[in-house]
N, C-alpha and C. Protein backbone atom coordinates (compact mmCIF):
# COMPACT_ATOMS: atom_id res chain seq x y z
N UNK A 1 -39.99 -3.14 3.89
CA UNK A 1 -38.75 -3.20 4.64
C UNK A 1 -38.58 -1.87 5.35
N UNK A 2 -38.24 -2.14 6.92
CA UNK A 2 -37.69 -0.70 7.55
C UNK A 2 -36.81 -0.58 7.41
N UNK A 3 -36.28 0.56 7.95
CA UNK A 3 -34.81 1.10 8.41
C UNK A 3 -35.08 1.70 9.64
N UNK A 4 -33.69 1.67 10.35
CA UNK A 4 -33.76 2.20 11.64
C UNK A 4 -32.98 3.32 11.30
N UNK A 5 -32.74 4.45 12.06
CA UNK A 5 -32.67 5.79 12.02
C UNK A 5 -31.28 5.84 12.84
N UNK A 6 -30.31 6.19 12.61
CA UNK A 6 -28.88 6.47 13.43
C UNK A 6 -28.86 7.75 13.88
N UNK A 7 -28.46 8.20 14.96
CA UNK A 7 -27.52 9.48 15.03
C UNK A 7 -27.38 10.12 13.65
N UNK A 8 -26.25 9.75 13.06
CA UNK A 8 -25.70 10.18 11.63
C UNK A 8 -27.02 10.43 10.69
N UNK A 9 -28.13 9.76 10.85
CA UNK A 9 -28.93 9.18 9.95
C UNK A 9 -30.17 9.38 10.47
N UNK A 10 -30.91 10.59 10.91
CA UNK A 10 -32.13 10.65 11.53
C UNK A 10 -33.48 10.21 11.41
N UNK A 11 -33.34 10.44 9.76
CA UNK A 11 -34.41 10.16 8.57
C UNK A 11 -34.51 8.80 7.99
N UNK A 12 -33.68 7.80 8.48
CA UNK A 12 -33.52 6.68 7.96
C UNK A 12 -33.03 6.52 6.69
N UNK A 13 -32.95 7.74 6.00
CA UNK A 13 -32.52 7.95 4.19
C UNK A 13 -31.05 7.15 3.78
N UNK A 14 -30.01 6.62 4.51
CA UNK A 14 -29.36 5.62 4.38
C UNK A 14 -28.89 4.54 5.24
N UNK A 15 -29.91 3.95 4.92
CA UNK A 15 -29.91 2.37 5.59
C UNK A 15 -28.31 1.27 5.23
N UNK A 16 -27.45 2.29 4.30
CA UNK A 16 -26.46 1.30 4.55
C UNK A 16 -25.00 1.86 5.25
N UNK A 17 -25.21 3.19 5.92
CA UNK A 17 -24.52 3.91 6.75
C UNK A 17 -23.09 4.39 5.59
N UNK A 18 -23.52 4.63 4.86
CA UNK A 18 -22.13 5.58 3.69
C UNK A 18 -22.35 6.75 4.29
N UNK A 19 -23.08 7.46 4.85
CA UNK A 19 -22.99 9.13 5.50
C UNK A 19 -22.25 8.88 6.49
N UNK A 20 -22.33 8.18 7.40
CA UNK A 20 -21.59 7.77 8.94
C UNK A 20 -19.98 7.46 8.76
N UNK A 21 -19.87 6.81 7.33
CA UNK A 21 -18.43 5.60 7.31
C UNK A 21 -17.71 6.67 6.57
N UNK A 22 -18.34 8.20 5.79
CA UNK A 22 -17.59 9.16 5.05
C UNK A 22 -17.28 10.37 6.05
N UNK A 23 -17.89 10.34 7.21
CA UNK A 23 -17.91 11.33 8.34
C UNK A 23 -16.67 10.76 9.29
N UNK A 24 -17.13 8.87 9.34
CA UNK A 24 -16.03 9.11 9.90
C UNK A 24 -14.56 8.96 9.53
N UNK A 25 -14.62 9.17 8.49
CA UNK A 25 -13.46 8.79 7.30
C UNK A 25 -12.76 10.56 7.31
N UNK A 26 -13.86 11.46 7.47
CA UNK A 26 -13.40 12.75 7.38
C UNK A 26 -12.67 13.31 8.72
N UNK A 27 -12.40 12.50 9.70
CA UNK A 27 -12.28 13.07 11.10
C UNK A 27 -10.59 12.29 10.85
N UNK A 28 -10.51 11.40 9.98
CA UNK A 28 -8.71 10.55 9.97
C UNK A 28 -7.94 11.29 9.94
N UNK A 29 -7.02 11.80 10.23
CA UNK A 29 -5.95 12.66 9.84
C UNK A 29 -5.14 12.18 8.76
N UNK A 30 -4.76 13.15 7.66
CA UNK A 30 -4.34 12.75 6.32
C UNK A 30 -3.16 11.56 6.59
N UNK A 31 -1.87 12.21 7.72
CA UNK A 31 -1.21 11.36 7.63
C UNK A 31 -1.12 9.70 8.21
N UNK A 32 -2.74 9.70 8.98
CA UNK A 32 -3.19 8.13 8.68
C UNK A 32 -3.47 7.53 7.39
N UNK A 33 -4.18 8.53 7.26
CA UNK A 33 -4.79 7.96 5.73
C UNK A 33 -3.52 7.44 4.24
N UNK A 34 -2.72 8.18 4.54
CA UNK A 34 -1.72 7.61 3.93
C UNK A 34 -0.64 6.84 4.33
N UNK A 35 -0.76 6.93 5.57
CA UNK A 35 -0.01 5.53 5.93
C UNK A 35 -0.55 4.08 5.98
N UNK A 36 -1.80 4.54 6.30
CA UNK A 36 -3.07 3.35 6.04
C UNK A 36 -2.60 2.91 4.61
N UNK A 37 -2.47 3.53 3.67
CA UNK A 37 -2.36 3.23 2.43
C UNK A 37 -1.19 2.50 1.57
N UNK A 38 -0.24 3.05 2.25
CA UNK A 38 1.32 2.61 2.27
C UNK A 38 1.50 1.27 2.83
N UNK A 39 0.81 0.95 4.33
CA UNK A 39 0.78 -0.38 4.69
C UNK A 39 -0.35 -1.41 3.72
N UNK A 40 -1.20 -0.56 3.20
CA UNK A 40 -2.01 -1.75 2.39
C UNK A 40 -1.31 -2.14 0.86
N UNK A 41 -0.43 -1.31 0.31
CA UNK A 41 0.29 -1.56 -0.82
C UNK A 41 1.40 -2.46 -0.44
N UNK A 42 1.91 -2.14 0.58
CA UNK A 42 3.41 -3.15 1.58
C UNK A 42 2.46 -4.51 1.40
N UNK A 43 1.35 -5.07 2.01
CA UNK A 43 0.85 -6.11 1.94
C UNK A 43 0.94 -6.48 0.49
N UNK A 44 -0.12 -5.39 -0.13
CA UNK A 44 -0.23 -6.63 -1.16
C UNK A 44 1.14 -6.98 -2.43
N UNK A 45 1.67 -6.16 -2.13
CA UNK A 45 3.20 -6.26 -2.58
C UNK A 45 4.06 -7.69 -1.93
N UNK A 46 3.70 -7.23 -0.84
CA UNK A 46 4.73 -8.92 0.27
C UNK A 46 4.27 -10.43 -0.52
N UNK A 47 2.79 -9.81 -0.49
CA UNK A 47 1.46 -11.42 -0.94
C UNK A 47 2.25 -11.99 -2.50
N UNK A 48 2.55 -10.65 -3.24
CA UNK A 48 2.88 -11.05 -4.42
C UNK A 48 3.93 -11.36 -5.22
N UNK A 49 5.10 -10.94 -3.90
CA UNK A 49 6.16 -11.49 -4.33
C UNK A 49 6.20 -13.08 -3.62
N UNK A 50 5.63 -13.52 -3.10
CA UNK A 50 5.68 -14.85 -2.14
C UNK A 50 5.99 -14.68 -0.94
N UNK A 51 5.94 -13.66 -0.33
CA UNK A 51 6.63 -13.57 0.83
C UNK A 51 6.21 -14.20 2.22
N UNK A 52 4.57 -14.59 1.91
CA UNK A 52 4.01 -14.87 2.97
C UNK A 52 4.17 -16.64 3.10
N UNK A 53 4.91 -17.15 2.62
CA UNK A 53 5.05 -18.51 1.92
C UNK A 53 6.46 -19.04 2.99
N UNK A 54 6.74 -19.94 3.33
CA UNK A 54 8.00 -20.45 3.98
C UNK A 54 9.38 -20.33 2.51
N UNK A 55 8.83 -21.01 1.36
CA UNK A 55 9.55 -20.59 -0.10
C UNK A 55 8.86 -19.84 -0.81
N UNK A 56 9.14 -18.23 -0.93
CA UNK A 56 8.42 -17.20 -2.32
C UNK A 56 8.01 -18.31 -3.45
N UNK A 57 8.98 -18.76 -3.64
CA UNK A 57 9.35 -19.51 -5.27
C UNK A 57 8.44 -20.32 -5.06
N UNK A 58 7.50 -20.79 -4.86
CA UNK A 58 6.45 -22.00 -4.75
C UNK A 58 5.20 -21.01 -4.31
N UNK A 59 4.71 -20.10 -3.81
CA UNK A 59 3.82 -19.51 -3.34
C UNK A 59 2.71 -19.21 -4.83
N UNK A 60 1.52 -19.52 -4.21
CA UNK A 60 0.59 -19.73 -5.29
C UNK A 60 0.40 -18.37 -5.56
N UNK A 61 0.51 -17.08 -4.98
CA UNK A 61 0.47 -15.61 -5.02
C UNK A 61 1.83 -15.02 -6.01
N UNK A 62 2.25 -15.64 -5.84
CA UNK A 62 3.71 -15.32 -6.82
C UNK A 62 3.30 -14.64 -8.00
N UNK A 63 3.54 -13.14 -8.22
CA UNK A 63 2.58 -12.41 -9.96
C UNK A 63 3.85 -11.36 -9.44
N UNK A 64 5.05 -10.98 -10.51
CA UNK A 64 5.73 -10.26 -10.47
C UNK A 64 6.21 -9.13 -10.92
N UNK A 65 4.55 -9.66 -11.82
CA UNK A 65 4.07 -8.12 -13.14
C UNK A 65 3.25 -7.27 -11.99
N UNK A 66 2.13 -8.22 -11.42
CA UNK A 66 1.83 -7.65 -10.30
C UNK A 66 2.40 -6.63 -9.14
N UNK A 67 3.29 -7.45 -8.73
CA UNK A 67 3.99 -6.79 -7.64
C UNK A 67 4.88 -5.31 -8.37
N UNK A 68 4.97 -5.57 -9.01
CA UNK A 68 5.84 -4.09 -9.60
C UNK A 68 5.13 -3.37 -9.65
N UNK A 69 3.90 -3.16 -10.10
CA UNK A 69 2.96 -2.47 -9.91
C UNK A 69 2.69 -1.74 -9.08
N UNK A 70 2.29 -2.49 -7.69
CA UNK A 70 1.91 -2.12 -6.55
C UNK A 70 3.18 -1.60 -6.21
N UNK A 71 4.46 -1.86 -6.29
CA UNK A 71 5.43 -1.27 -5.77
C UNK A 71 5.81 -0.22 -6.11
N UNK A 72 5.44 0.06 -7.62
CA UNK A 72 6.13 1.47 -7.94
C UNK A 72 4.60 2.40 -7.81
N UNK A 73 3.42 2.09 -7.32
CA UNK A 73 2.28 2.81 -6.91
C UNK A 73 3.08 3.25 -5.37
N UNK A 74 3.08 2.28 -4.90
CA UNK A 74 3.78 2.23 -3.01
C UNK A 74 5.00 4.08 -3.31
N UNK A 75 6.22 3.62 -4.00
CA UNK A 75 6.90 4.31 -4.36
C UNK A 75 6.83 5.86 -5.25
N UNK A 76 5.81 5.93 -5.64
CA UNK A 76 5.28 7.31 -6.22
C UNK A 76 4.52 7.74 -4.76
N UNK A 77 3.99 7.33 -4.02
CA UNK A 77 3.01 7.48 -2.46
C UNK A 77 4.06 7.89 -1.70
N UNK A 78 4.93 7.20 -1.49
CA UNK A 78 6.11 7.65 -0.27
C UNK A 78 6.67 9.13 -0.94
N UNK A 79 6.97 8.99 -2.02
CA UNK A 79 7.76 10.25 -2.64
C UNK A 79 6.65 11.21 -2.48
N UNK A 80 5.56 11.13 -3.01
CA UNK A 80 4.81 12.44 -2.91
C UNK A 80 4.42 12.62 -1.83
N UNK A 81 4.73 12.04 -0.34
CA UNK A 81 4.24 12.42 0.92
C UNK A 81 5.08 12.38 1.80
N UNK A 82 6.40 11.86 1.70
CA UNK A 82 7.32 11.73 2.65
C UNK A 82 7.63 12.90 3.76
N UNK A 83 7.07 13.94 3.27
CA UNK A 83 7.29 15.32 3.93
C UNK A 83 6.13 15.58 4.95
N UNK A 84 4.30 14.71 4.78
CA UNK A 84 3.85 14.91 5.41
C UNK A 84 3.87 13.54 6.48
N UNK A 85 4.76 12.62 6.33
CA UNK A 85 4.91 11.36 7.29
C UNK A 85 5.19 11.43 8.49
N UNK A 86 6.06 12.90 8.41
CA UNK A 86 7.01 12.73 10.07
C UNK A 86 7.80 11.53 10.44
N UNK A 87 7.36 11.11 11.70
CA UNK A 87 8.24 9.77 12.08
C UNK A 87 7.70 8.89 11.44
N UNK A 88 6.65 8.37 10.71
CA UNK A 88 6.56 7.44 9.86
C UNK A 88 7.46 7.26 8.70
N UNK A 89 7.66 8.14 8.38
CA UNK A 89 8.57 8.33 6.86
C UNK A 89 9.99 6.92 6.81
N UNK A 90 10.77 7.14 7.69
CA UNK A 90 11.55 6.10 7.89
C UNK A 90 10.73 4.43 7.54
N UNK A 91 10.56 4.12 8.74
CA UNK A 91 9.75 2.86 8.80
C UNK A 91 9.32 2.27 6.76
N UNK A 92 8.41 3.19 6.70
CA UNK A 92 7.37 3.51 5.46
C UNK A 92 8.68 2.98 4.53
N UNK A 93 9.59 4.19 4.14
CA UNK A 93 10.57 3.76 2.95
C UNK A 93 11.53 2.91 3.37
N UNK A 94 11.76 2.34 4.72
CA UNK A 94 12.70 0.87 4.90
C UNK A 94 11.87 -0.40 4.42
N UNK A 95 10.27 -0.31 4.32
CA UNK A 95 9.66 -1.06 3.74
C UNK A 95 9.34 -1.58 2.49
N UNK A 96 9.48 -0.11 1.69
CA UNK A 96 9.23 -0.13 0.36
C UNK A 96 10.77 -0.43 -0.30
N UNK A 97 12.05 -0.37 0.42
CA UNK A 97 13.45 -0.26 0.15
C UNK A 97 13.50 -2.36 0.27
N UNK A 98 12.99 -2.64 0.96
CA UNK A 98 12.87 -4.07 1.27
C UNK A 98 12.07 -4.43 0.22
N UNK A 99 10.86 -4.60 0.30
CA UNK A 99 10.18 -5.06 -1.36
C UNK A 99 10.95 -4.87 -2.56
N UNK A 100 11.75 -4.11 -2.60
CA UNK A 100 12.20 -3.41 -4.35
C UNK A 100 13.74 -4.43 -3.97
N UNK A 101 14.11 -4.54 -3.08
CA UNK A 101 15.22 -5.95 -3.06
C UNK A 101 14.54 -7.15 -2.90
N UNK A 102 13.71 -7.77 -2.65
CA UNK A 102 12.85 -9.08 -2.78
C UNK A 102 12.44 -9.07 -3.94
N UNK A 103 11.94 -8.01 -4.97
CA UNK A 103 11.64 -8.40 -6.34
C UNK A 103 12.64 -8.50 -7.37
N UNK A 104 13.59 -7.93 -6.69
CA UNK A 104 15.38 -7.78 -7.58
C UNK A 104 15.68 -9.61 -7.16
N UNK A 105 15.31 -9.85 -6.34
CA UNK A 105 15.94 -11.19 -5.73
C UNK A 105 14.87 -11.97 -6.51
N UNK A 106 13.70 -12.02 -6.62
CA UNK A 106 12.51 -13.22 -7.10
C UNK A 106 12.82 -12.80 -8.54
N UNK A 107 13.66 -11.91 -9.34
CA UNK A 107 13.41 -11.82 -10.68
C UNK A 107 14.56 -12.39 -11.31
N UNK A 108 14.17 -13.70 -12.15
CA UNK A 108 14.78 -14.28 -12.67
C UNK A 108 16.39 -13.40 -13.60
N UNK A 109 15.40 -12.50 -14.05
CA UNK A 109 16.98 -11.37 -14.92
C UNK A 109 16.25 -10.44 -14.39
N UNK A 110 17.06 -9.70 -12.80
CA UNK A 110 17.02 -7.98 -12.47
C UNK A 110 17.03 -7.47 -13.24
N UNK A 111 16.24 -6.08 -13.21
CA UNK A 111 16.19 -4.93 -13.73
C UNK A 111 17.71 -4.73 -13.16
N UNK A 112 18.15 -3.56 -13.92
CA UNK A 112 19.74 -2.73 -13.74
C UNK A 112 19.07 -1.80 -12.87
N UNK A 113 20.21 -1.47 -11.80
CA UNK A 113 19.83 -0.62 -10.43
C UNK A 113 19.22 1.01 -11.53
N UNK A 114 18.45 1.32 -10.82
CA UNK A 114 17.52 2.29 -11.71
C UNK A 114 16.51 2.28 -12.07
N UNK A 115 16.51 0.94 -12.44
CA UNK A 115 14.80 0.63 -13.37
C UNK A 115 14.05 -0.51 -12.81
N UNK A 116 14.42 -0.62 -11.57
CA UNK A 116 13.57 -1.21 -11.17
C UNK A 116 12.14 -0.77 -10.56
N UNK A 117 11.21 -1.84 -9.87
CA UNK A 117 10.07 -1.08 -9.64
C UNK A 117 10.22 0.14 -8.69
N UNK A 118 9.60 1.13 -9.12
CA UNK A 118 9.58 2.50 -7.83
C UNK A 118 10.73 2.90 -8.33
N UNK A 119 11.90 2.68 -9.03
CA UNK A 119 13.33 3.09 -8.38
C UNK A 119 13.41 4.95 -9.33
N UNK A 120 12.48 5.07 -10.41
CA UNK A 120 12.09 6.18 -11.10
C UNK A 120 11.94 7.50 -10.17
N UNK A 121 11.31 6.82 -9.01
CA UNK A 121 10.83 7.96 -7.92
C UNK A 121 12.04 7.76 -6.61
N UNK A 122 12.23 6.81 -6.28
CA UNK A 122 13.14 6.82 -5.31
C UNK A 122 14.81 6.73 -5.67
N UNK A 123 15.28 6.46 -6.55
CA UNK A 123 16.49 6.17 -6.99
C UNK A 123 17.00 4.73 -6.98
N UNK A 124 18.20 4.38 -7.57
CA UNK A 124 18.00 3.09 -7.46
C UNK A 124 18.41 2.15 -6.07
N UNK A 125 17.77 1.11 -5.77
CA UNK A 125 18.38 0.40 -4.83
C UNK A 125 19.23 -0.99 -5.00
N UNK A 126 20.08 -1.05 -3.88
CA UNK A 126 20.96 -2.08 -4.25
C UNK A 126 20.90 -3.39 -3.13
């Protein structure tokens, strides 16, 4: 088996381009990279409360052990970076402020404002 030789990759020594995809991973600016990250927790947070569903309450994605999870991960992320977001910062925590009321709403007995998911790091929401 050959390999062909890239730019990145002169020697052919990785034929599955991890030198190229970490180079160009190193050129992102942090505060993509964490907003990249923030929107991929928003997803899978939305997926798991049902949100992507016409009714949550019937959605085959519905896991609410799940979703807390990802939400209070989402919510420790915004808090420890909110300072390097800039104008993202808004947007970012009106998102994560929206999930943490959709799981107060899909949970049969709410958590008390405080203890809900994330609310440790952000305070509570209502």
């Amino acid at each position: 088996m050959t390999s062909s030789s890239t730019p990145a990759d002169p020697a052919g020594t990785d034929p599955t381009g991890i030198e190229q995809e970490v180079r160009e991973l190193a050129e992102v600016p942090a505060v993509e990279v964490i907003s990249r990250a923030a929107v991929m927790l928003m997803s899978s947070a939305a997926e798991k409360l049902g949100l992507s569903e016409p009714d949550p309450a019937e959605s085959p994605y519905l896991d609410l052990d799940e979703a807390r999870r990802v939400i209070t991960a989402l919510a420790g992320l915004v808090t420890a970076s909110v300072e390097y977001l800039g104008p993202h910062a808004g947007p970012i925590r009106d998102g994560l402020q929206a999930l943490q009321r959709a799981f107060r709403e899909a949970s049969a007995h709410p958590d008390e404002p405080g203890l809900g998911p994330g609310e440790k790091y952000t305070g509570p929401v209502h």
